[in-house]
Each structure stands twice: as C-alpha cells, then as structure tokens.
PDB file of N, CA and C in Angstrom:
ATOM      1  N   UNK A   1      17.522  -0.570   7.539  1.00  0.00           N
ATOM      2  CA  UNK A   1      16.168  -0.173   7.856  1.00  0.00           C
ATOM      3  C   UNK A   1      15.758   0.957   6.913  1.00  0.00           C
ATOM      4  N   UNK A   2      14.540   1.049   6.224  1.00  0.00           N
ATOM      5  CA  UNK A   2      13.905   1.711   5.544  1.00  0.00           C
ATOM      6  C   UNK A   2      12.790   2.406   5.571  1.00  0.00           C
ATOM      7  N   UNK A   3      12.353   3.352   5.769  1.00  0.00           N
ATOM      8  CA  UNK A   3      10.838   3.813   5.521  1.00  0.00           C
ATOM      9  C   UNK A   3      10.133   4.300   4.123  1.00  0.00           C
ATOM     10  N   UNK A   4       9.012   3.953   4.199  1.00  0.00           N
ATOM     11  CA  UNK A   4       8.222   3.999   2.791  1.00  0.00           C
ATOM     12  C   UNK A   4       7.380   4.704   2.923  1.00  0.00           C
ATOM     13  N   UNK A   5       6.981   5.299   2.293  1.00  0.00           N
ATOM     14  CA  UNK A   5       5.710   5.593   2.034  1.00  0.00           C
ATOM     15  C   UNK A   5       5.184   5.324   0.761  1.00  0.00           C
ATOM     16  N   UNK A   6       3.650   4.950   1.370  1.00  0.00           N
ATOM     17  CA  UNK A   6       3.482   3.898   0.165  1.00  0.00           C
ATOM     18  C   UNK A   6       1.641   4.935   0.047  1.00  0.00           C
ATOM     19  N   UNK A   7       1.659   5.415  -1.473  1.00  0.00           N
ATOM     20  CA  UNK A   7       0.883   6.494  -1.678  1.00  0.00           C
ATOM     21  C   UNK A   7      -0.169   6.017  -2.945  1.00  0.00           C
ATOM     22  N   UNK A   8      -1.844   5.800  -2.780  1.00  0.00           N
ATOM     23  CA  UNK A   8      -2.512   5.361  -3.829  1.00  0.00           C
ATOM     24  C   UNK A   8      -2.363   6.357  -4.921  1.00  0.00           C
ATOM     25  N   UNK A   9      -2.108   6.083  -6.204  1.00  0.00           N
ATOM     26  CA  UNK A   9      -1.862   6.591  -6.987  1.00  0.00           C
ATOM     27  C   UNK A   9      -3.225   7.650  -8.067  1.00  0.00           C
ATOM     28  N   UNK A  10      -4.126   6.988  -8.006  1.00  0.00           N
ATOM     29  CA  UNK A  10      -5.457   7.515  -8.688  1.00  0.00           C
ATOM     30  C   UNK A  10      -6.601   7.250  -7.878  1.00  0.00           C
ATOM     31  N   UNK A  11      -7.602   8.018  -7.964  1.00  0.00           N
ATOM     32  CA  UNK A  11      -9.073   8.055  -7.799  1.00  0.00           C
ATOM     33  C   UNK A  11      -9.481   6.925  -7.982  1.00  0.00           C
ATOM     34  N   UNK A  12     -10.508   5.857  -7.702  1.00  0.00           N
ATOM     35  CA  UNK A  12     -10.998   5.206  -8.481  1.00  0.00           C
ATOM     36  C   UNK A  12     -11.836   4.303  -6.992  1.00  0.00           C
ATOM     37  N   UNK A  13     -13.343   3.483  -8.044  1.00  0.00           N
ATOM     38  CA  UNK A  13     -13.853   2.505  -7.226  1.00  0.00           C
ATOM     39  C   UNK A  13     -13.596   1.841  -7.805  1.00  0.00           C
ATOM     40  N   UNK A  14     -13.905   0.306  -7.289  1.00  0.00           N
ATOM     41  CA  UNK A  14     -13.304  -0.985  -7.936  1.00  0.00           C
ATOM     42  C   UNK A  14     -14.252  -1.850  -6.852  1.00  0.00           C
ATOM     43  N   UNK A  15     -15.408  -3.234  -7.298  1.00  0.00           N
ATOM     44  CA  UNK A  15     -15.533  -3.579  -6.531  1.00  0.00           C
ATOM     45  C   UNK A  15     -16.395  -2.627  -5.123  1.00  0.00           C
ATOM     46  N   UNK A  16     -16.502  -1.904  -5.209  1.00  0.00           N
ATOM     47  CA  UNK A  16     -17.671  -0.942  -3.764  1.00  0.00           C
ATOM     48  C   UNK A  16     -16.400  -0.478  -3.124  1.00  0.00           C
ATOM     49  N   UNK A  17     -15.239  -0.788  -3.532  1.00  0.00           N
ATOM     50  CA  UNK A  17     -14.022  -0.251  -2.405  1.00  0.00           C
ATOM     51  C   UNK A  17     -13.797   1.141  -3.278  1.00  0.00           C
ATOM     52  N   UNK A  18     -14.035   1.887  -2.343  1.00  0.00           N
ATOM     53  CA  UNK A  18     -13.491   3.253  -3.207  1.00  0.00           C
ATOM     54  C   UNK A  18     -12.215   4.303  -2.916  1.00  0.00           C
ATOM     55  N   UNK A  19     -11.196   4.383  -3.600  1.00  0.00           N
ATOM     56  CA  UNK A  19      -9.443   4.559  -2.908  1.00  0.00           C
ATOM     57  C   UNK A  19      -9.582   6.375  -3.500  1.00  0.00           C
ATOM     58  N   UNK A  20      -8.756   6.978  -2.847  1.00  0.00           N
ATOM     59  CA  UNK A  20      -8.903   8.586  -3.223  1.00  0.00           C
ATOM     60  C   UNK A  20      -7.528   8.729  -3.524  1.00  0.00           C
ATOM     61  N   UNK A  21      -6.921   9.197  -4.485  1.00  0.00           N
ATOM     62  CA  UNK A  21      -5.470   9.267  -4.908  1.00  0.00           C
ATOM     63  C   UNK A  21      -4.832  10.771  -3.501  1.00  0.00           C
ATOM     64  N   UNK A  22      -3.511   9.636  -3.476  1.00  0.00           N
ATOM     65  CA  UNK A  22      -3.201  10.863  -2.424  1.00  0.00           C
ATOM     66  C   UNK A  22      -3.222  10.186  -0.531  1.00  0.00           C
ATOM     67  N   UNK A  23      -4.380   9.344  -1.124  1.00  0.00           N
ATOM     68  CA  UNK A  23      -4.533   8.613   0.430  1.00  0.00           C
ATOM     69  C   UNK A  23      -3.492   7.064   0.603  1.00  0.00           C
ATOM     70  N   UNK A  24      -1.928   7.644   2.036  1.00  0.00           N
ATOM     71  CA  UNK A  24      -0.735   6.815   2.380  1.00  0.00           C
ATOM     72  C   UNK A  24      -0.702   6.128   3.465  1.00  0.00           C
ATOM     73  N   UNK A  25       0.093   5.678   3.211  1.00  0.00           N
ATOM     74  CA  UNK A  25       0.615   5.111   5.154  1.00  0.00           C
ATOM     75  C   UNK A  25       2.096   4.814   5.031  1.00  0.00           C
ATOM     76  N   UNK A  26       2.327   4.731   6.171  1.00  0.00           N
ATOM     77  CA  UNK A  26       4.164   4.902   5.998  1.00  0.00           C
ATOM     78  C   UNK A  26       4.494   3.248   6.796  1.00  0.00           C
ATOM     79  N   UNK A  27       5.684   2.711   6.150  1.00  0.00           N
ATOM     80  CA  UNK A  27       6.282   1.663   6.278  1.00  0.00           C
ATOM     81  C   UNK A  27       7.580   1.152   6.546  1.00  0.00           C
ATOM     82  N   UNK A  28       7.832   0.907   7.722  1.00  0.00           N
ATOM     83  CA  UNK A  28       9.078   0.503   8.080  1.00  0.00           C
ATOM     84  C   UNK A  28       9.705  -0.815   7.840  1.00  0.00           C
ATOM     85  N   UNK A  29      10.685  -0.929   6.905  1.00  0.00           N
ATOM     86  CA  UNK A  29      11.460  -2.586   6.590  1.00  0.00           C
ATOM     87  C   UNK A  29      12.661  -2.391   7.425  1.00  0.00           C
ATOM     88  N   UNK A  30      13.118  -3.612   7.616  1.00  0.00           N
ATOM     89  CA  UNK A  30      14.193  -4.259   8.149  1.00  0.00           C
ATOM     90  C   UNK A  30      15.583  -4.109   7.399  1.00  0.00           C
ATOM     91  N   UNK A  31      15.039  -3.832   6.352  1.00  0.00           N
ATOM     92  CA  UNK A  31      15.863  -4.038   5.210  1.00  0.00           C
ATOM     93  C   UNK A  31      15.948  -2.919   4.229  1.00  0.00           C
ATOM     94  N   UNK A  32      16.619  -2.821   3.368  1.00  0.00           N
ATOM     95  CA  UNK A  32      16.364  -1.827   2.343  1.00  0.00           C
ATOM     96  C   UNK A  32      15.636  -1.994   0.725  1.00  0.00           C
ATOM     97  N   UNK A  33      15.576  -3.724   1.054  1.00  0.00           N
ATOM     98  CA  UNK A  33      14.298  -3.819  -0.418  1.00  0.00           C
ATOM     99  C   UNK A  33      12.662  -3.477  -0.315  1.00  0.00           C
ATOM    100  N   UNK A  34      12.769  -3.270  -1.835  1.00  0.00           N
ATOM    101  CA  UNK A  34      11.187  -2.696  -2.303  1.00  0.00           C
ATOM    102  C   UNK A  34      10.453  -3.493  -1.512  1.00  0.00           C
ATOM    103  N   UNK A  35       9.303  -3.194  -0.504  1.00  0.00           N
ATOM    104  CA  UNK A  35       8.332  -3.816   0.168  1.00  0.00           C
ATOM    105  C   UNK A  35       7.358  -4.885  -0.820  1.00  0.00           C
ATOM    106  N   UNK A  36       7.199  -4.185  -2.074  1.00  0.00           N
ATOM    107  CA  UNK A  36       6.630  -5.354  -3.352  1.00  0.00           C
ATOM    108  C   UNK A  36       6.785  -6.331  -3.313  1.00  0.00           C
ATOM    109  N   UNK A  37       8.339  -6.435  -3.623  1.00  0.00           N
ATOM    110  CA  UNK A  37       9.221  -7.718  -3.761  1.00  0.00           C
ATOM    111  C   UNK A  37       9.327  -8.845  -3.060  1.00  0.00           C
ATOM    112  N   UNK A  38       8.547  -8.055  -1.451  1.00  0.00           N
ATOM    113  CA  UNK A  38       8.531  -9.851  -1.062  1.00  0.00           C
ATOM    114  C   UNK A  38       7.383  -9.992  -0.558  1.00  0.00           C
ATOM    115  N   UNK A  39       6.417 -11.053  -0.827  1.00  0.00           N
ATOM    116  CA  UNK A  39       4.880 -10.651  -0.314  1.00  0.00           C
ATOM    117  C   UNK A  39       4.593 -11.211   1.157  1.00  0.00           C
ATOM    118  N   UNK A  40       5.735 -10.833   1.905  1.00  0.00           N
ATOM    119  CA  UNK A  40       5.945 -11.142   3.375  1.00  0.00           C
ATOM    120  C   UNK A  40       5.095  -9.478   4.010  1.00  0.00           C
ATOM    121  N   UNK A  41       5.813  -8.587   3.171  1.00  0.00           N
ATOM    122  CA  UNK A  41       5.045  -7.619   3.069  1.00  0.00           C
ATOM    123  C   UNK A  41       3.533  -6.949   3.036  1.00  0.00           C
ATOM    124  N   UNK A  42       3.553  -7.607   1.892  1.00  0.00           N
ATOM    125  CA  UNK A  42       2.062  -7.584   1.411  1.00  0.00           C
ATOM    126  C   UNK A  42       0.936  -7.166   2.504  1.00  0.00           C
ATOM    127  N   UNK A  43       0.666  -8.636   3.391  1.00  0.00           N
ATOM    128  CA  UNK A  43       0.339  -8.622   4.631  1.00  0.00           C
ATOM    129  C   UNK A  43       0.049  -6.877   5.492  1.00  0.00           C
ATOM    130  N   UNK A  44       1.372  -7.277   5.304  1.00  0.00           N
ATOM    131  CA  UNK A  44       1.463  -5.511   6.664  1.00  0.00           C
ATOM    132  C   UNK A  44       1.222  -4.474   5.553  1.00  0.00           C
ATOM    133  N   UNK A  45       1.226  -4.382   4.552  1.00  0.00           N
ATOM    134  CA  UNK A  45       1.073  -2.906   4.182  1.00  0.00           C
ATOM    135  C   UNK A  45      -0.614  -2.816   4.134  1.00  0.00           C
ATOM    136  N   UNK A  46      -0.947  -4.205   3.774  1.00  0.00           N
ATOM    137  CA  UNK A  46      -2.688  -4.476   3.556  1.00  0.00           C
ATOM    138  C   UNK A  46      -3.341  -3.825   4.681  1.00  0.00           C
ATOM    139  N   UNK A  47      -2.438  -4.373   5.478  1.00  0.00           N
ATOM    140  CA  UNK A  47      -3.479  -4.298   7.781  1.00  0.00           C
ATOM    141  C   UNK A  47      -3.071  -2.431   7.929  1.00  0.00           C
ATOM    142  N   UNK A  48      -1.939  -1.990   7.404  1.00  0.00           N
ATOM    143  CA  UNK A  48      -1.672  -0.358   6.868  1.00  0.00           C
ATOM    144  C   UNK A  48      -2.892  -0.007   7.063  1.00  0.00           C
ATOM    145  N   UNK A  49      -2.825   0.191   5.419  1.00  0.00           N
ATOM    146  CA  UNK A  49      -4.198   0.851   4.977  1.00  0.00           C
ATOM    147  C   UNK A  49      -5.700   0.190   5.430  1.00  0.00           C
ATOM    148  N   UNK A  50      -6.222  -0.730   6.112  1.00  0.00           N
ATOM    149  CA  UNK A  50      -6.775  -1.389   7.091  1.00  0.00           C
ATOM    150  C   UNK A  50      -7.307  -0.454   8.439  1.00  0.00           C
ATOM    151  N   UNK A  51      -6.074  -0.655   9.147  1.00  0.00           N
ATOM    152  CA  UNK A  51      -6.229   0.605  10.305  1.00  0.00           C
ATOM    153  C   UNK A  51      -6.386   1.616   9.943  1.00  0.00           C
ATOM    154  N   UNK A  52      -5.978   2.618   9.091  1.00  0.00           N
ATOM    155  CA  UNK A  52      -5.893   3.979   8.673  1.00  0.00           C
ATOM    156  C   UNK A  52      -7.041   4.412   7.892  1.00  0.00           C
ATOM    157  N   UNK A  53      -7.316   3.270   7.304  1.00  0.00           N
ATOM    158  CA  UNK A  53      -8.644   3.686   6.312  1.00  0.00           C
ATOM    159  C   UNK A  53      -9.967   2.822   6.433  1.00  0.00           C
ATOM    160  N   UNK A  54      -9.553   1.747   6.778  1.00  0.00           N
ATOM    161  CA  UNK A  54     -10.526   0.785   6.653  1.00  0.00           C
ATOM    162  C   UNK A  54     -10.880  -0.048   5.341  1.00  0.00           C
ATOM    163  N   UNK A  55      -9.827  -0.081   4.967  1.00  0.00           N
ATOM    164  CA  UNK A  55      -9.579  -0.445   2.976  1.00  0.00           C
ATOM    165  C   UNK A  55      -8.862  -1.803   3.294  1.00  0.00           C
ATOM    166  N   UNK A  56      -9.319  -2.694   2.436  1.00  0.00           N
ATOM    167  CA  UNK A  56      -8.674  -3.587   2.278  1.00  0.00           C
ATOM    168  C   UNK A  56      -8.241  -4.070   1.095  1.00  0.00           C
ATOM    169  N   UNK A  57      -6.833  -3.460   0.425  1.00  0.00           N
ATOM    170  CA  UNK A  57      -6.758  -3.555  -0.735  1.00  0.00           C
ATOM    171  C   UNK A  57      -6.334  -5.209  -1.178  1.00  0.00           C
ATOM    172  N   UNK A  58      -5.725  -5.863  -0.021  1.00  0.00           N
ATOM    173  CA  UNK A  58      -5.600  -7.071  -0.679  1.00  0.00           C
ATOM    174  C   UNK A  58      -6.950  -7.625  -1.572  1.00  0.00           C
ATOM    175  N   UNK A  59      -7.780  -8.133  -0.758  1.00  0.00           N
ATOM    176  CA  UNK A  59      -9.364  -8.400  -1.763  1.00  0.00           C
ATOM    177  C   UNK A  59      -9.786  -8.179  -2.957  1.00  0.00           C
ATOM    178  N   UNK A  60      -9.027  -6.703  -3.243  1.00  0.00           N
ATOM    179  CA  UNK A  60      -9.690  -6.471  -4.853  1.00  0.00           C
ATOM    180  C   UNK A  60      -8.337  -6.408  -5.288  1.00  0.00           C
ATOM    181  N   UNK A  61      -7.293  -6.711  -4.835  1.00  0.00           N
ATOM    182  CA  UNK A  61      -5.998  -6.887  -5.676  1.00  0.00           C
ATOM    183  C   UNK A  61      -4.941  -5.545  -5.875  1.00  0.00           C
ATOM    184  N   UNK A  62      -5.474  -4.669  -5.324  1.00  0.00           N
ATOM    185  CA  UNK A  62      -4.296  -3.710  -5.457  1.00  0.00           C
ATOM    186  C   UNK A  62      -3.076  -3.471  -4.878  1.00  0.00           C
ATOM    187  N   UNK A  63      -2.583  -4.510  -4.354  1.00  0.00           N
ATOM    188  CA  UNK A  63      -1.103  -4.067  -3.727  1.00  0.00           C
ATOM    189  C   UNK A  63      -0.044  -4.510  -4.878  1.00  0.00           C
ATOM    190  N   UNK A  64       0.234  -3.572  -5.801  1.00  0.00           N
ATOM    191  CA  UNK A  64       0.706  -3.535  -6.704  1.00  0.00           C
ATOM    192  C   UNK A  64       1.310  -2.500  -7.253  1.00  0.00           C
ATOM    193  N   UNK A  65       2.401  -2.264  -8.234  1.00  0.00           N
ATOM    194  CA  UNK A  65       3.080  -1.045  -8.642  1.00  0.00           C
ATOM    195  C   UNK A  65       2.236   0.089  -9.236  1.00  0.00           C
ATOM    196  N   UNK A  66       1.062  -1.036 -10.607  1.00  0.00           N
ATOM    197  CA  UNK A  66       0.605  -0.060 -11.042  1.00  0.00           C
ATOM    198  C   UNK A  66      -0.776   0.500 -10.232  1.00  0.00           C
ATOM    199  N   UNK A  67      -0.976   0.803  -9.260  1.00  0.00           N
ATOM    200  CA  UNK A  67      -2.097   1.375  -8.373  1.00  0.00           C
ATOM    201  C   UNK A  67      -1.411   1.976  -7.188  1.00  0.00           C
ATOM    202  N   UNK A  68      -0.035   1.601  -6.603  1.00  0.00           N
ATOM    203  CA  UNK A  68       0.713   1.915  -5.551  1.00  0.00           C
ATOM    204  C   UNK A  68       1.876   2.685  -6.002  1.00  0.00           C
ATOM    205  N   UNK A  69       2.194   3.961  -4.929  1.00  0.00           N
ATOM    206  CA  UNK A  69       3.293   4.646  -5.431  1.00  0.00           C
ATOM    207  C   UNK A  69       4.424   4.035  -4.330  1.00  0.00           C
ATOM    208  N   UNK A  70       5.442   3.770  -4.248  1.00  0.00           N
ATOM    209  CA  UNK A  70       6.604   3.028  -3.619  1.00  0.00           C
ATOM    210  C   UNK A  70       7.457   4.053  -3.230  1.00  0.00           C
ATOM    211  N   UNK A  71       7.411   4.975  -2.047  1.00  0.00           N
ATOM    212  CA  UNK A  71       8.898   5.974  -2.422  1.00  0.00           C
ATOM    213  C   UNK A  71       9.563   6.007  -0.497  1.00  0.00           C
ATOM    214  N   UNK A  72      10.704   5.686  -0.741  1.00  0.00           N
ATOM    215  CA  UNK A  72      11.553   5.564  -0.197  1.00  0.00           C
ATOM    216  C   UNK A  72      12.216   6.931   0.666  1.00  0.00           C
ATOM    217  N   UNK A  73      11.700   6.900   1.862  1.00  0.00           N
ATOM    218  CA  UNK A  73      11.638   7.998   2.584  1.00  0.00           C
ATOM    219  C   UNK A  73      13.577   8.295   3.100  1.00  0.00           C
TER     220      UNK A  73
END
C-alpha cells in the first residue's frame, strides 16, 4: 500500500480549465506502482481532483507526468 500525492506542477489555462501550480490530492494504491502506469488509475485520480476542485483534468488531457508531480508519500 502506497500514498501519493499527486501535485499540479505549473500555472496555466488550457481549454477554460484553469489549474494553479501547487493545487494536490492525495492517493492511496494497493500496491506500490506509479499510479501513471496503470490507467485503472487514471479514473480515480481524475474524480480526485473532481471532488476537491471541481477540475476535470481527464478532458483536456492532463493526467500525465509532464503536468503532474508523482511523489510517493
């Protein structure tokens, strides 16, 4: 079992969605692999930042390394 925190990396709008670097949510796996790696994931980190923010980064494509910080709590 693992926890993440998973942290937007830069400022930026994209699309009318607008992300503030700095803004996380924390993530619990089953397992100890990168949440990236399997897009079983994806899903739950999306509905994350969803509840917490009201962002839906799947849509404009950011659940990804280079926009997402990955760190292993």
């Amino acid at each position: 079992m693992a926890i993440w925190k998973i942290t937007v990396k830069d400022t930026t709008t994209y699309n009318g969605v607008h992300l503030e670097r700095g803004m996380f949510v924390e993530y619990v796996t089953p397992t100890l692999d990168h949440p990236l790696y399997k897009t079983m994931h994806h899903d739950a980190v999306n509905q994350l930042f969803k509840n917490k923010y009201g962002i839906d980064l799947k849509k404009i494509g950011f659940i990804n390394v280079s926009r997402l910080d990955f760190e292993k709590k």
